[in-house]
C-alpha atoms as a PDB file:
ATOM      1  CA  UNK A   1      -9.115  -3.670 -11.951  1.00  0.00           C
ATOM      2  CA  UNK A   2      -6.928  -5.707 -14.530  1.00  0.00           C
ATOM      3  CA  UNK A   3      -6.929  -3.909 -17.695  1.00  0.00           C
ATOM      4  CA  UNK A   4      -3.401  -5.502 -19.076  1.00  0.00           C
ATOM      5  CA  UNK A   5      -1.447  -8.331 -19.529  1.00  0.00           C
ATOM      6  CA  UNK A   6       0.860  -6.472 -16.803  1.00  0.00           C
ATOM      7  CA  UNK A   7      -2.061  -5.624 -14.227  1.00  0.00           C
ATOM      8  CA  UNK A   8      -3.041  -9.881 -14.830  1.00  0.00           C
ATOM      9  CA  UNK A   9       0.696 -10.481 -13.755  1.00  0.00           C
ATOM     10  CA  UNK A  10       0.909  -7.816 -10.887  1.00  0.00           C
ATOM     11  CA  UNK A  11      -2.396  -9.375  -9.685  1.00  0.00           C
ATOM     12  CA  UNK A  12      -1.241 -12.708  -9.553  1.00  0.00           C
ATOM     13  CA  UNK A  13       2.217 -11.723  -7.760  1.00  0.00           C
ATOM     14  CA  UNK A  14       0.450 -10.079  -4.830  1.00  0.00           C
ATOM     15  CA  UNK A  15      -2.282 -12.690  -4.274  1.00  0.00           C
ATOM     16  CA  UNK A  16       0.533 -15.324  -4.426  1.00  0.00           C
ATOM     17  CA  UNK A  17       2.303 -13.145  -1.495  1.00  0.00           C
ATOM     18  CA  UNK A  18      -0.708 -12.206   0.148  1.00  0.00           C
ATOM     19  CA  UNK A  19      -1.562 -16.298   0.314  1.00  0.00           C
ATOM     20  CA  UNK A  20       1.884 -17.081   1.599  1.00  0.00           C
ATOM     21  CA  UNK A  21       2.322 -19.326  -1.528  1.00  0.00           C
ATOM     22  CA  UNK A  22       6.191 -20.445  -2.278  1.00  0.00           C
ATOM     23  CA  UNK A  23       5.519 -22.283  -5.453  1.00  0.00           C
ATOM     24  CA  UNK A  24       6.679 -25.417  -4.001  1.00  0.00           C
ATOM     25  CA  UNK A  25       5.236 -29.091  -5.591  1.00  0.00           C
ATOM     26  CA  UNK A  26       2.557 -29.333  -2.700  1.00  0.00           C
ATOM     27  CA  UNK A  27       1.292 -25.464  -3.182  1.00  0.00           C
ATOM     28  CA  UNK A  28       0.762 -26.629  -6.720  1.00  0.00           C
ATOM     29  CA  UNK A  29      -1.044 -29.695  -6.353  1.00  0.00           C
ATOM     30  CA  UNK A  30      -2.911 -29.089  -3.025  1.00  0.00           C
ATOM     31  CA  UNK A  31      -3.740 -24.754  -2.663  1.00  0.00           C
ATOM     32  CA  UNK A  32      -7.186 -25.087  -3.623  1.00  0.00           C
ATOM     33  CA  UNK A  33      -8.216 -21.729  -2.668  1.00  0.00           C
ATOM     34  CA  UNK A  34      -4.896 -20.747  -4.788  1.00  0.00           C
ATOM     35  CA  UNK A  35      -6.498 -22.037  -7.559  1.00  0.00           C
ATOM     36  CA  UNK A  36      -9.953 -20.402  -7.235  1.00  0.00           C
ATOM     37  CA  UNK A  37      -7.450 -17.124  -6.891  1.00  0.00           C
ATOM     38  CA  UNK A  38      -5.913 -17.529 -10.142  1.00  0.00           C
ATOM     39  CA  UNK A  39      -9.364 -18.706 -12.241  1.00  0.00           C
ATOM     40  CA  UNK A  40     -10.534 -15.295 -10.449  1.00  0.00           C
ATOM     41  CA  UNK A  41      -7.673 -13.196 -11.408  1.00  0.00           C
ATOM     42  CA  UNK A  42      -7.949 -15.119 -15.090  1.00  0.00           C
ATOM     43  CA  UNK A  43     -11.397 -14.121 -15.826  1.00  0.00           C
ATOM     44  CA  UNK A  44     -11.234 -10.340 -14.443  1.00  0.00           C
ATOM     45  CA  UNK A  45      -8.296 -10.588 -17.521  1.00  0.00           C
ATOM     46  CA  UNK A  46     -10.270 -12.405 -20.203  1.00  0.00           C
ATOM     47  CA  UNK A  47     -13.714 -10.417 -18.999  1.00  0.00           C
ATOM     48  CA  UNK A  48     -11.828  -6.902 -19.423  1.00  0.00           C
ATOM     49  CA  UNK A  49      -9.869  -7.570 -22.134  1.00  0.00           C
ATOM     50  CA  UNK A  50     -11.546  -9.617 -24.272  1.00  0.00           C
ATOM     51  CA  UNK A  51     -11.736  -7.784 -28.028  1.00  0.00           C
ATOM     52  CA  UNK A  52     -13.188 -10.622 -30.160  1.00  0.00           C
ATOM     53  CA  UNK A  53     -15.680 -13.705 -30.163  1.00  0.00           C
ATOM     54  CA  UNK A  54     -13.300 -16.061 -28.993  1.00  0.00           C
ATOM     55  CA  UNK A  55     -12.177 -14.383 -25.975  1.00  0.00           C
ATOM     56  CA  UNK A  56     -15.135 -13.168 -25.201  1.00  0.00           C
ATOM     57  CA  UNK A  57     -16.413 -17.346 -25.292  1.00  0.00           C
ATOM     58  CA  UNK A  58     -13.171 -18.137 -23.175  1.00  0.00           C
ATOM     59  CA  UNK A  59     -14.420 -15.944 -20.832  1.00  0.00           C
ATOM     60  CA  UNK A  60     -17.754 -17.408 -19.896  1.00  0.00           C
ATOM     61  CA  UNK A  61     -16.042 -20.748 -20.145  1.00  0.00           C
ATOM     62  CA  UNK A  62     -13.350 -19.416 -17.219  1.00  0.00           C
ATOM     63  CA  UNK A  63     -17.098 -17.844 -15.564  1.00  0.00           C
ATOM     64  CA  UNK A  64     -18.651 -21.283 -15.617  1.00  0.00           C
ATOM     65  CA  UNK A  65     -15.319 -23.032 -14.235  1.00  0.00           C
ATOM     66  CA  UNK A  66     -14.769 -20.371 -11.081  1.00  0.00           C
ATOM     67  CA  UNK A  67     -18.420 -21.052 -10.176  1.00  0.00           C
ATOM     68  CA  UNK A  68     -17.773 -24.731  -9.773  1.00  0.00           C
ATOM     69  CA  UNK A  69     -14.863 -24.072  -8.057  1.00  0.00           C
ATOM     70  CA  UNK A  70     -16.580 -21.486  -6.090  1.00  0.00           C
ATOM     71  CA  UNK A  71     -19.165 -23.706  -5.281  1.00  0.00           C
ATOM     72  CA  UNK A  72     -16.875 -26.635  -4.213  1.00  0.00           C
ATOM     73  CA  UNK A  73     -14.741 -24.064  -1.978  1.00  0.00           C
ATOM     74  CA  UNK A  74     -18.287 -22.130  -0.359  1.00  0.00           C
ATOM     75  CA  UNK A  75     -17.361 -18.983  -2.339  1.00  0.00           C
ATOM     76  CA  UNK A  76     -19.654 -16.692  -4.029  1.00  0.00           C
ATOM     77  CA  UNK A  77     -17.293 -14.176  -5.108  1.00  0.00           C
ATOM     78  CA  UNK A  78     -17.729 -12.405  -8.573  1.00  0.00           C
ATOM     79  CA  UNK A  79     -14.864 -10.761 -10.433  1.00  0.00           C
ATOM     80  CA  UNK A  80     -13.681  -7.122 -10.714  1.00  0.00           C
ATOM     81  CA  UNK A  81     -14.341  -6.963  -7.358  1.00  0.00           C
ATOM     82  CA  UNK A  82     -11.328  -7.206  -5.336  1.00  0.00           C
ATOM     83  CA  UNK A  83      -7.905  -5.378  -5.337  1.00  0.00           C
ATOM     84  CA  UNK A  84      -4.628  -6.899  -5.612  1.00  0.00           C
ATOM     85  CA  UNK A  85      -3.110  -8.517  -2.648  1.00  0.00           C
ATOM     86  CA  UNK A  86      -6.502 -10.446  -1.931  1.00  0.00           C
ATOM     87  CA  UNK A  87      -5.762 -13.429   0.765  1.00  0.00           C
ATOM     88  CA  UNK A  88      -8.900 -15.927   1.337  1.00  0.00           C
ATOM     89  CA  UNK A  89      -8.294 -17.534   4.525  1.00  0.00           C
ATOM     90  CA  UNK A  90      -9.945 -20.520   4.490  1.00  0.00           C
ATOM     91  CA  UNK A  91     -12.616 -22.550   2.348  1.00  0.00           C
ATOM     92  CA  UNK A  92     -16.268 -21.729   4.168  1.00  0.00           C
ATOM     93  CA  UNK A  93     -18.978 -19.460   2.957  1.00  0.00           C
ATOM     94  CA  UNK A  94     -18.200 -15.936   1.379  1.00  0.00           C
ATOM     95  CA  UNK A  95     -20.675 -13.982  -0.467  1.00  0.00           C
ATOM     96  CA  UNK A  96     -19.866 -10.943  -2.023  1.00  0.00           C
ATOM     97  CA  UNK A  97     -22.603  -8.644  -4.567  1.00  0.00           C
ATOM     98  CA  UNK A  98     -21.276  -7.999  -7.435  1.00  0.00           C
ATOM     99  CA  UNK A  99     -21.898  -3.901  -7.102  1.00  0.00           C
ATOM    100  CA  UNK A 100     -19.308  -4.289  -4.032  1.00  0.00           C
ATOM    101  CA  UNK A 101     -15.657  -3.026  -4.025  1.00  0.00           C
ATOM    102  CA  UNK A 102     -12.416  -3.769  -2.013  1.00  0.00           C
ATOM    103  CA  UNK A 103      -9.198  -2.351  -2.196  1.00  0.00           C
ATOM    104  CA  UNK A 104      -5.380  -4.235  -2.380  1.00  0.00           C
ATOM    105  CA  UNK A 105      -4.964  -6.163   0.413  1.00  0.00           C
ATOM    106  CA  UNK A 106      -7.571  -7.779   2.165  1.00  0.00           C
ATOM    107  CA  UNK A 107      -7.933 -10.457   4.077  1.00  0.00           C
ATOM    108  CA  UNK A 108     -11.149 -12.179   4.233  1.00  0.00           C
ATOM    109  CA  UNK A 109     -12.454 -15.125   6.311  1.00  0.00           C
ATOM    110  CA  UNK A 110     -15.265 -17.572   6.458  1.00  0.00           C
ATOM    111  CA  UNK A 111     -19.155 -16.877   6.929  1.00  0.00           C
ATOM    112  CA  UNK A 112     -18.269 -13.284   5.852  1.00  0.00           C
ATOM    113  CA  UNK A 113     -21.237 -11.680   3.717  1.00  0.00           C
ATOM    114  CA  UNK A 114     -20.512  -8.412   1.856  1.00  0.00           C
ATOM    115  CA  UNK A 115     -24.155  -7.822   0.411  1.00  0.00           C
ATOM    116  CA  UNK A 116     -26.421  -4.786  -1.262  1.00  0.00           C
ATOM    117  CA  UNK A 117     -28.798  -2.174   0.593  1.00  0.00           C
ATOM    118  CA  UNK A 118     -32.434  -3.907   1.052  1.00  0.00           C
ATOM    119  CA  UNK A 119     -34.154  -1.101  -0.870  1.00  0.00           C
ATOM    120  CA  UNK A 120     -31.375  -1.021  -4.030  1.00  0.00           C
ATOM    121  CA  UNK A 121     -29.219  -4.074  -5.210  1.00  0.00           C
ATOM    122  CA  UNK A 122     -26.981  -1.917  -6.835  1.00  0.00           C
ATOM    123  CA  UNK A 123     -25.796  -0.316  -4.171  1.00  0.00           C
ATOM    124  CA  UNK A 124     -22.882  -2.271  -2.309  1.00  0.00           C
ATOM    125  CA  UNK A 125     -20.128  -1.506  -0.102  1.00  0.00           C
ATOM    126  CA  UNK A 126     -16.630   0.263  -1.024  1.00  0.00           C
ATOM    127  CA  UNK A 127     -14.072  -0.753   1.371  1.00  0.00           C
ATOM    128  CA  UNK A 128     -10.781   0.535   0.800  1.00  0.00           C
ATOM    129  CA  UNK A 129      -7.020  -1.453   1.469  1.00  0.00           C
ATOM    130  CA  UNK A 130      -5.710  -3.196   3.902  1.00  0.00           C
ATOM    131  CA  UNK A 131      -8.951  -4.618   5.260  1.00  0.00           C
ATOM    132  CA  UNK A 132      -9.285  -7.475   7.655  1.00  0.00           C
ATOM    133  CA  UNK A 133     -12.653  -9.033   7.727  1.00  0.00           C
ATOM    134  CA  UNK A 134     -13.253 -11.450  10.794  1.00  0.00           C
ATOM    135  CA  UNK A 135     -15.168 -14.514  10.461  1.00  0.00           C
ATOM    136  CA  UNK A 136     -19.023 -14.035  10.404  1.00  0.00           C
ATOM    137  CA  UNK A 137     -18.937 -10.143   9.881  1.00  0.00           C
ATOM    138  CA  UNK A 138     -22.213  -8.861   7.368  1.00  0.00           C
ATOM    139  CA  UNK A 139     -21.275  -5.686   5.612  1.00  0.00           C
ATOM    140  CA  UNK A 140     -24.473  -4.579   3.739  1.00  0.00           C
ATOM    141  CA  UNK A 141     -25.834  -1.211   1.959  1.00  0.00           C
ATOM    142  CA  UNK A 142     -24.636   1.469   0.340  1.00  0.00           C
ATOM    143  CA  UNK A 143     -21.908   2.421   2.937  1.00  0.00           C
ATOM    144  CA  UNK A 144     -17.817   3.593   2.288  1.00  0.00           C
ATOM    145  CA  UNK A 145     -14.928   1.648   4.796  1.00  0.00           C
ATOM    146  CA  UNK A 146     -11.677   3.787   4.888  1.00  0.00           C
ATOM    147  CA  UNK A 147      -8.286   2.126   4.617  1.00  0.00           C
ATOM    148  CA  UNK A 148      -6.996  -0.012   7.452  1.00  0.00           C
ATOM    149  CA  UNK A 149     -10.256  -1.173   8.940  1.00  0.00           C
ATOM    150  CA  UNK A 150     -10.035  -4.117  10.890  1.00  0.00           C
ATOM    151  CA  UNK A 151     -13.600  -5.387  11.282  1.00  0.00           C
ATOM    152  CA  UNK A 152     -14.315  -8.165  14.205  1.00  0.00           C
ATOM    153  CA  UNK A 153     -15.583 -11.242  14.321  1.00  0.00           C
ATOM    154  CA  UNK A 154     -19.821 -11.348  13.621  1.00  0.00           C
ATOM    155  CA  UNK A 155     -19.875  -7.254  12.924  1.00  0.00           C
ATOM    156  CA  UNK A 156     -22.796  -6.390  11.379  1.00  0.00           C
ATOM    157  CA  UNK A 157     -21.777  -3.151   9.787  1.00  0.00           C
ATOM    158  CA  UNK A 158     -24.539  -1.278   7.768  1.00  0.00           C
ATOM    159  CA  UNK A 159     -22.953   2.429   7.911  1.00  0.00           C
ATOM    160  CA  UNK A 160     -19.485   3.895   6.706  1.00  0.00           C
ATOM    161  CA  UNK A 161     -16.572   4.321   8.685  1.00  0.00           C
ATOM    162  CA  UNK A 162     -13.631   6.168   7.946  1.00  0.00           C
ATOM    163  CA  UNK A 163      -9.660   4.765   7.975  1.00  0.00           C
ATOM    164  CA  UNK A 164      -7.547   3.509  10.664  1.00  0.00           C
ATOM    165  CA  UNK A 165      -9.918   1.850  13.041  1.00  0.00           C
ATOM    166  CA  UNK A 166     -11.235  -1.615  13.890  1.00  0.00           C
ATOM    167  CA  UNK A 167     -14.953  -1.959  14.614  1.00  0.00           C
ATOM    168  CA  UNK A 168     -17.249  -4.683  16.287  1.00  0.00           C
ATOM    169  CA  UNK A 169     -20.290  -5.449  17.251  1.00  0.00           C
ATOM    170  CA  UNK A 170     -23.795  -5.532  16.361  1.00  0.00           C
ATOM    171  CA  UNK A 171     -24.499  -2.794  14.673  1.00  0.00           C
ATOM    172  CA  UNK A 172     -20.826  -2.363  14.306  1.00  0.00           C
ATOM    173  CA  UNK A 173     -18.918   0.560  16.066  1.00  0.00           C
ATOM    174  CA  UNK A 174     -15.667   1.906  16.746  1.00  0.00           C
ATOM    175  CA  UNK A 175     -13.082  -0.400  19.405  1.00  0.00           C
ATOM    176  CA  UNK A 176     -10.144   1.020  18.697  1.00  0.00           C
ATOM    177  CA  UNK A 177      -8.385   4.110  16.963  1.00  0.00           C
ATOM    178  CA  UNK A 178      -5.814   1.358  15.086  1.00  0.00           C
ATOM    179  CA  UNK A 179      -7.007  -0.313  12.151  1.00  0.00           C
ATOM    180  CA  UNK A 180      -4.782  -4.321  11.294  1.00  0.00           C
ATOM    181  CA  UNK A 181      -1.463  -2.752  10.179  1.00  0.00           C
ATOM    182  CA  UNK A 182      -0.982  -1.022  13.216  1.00  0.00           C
ATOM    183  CA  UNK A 183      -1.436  -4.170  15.465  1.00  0.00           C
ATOM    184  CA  UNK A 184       1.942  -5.374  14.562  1.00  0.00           C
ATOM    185  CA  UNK A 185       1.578  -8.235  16.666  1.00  0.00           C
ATOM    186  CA  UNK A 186      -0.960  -9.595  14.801  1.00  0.00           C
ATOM    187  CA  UNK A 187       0.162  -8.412  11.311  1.00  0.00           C
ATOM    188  CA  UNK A 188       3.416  -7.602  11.187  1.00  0.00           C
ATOM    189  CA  UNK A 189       2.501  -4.650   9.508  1.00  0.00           C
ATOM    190  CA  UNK A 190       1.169  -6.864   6.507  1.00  0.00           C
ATOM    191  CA  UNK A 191      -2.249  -7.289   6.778  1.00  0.00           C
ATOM    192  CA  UNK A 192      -2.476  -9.905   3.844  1.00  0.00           C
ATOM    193  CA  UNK A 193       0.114 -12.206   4.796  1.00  0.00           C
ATOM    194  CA  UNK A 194      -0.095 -12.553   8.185  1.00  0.00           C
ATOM    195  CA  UNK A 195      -3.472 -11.950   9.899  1.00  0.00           C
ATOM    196  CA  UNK A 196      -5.086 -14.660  11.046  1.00  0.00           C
END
């Protein structure tokens, strides 16, 4: 969570790596999920920091702003939510509760819903780093993922798993012992800058 000036920076550096983003002319002007990234990463500073009225009024303006940006992009994605290193794939649907937690690193793709337990919306899922989430997988209730879980394409995953794995299916079970930085194929051993 960004509780500093330094944390905002830090924050910022990873997503920028995890997004592939050089800093060219045409990131700047065309990176629209870049830009939701940064209003993101903005309000998690304003929202945490914020000591007096008029931070505390910036930060509902920067609320207001992400939400029409969220809502142009498809994404329903609150703040304090994820870790540093966070690397939206593409513009689509995402829907994430706000009780939910991910780790540094993840990588998250479209038609992905991360939602609360039926019987108690305030219980959400953890999910630790180095996550890959596969287009279409629903991740719902009040359930723990390990580090370096690699979760497949239309999972429906409503129980905890522990680290190192990739699951699939519906329910959602184990496929492999390796979670996405162990495919090095795939990842390169960087899960946020180069899964697809």
């Amino acid at each position: 969570m960004i509780k500093s000036k330094s944390d905002y920076v830090y924050y910022l550096e990873q997503d920028k790596k995890a997004l592939n983003i050089k800093g060219d002319l045409k990131d700047c002007l065309t990176h629209d999920i870049w830009h939701f990234q940064k209003a993101l990463r903005k309000l998690e500073y304003y929202k945490n920091t914020s000591t007096n009225i008029f931070t505390k009024s910036y930060s509902l303006y920067l609320q207001l702003k992400l939400r029409k940006s969220g809502r142009k992009l498809g994404f329903s994605i609150p703040a304090n939510v994820f870790g540093p290193g966070l690397s939206i794939a593409h513009a689509g649907t995402i829907v994430v509760n706000n009780n939910a937690r991910v780790g540094a690193n993840c990588r998250i793709h479209v038609c992905v819903n991360i939602g609360a337990s039926a019987s108690d919306g305030s219980k959400a899922p953890g999910i630790g780093d180095n996550s890959y989430i596969a287009p279409g997988a629903k991740i719902y209730g009040d359930i723990i993922l390990g580090d370096n879980v690699a979760i497949g394409a239309n999972a429906v995953v409503n129980k905890s798993f522990p680290s190192n794995l990739t699951i699939a299916g519906q329910p959602a079970k184990i496929i492999s012992e390796k979670g996405p930085i162990d495919f090095r194929g795939i990842t390169g051993g960087n899960v946020a800058t180069n899964a697809s």
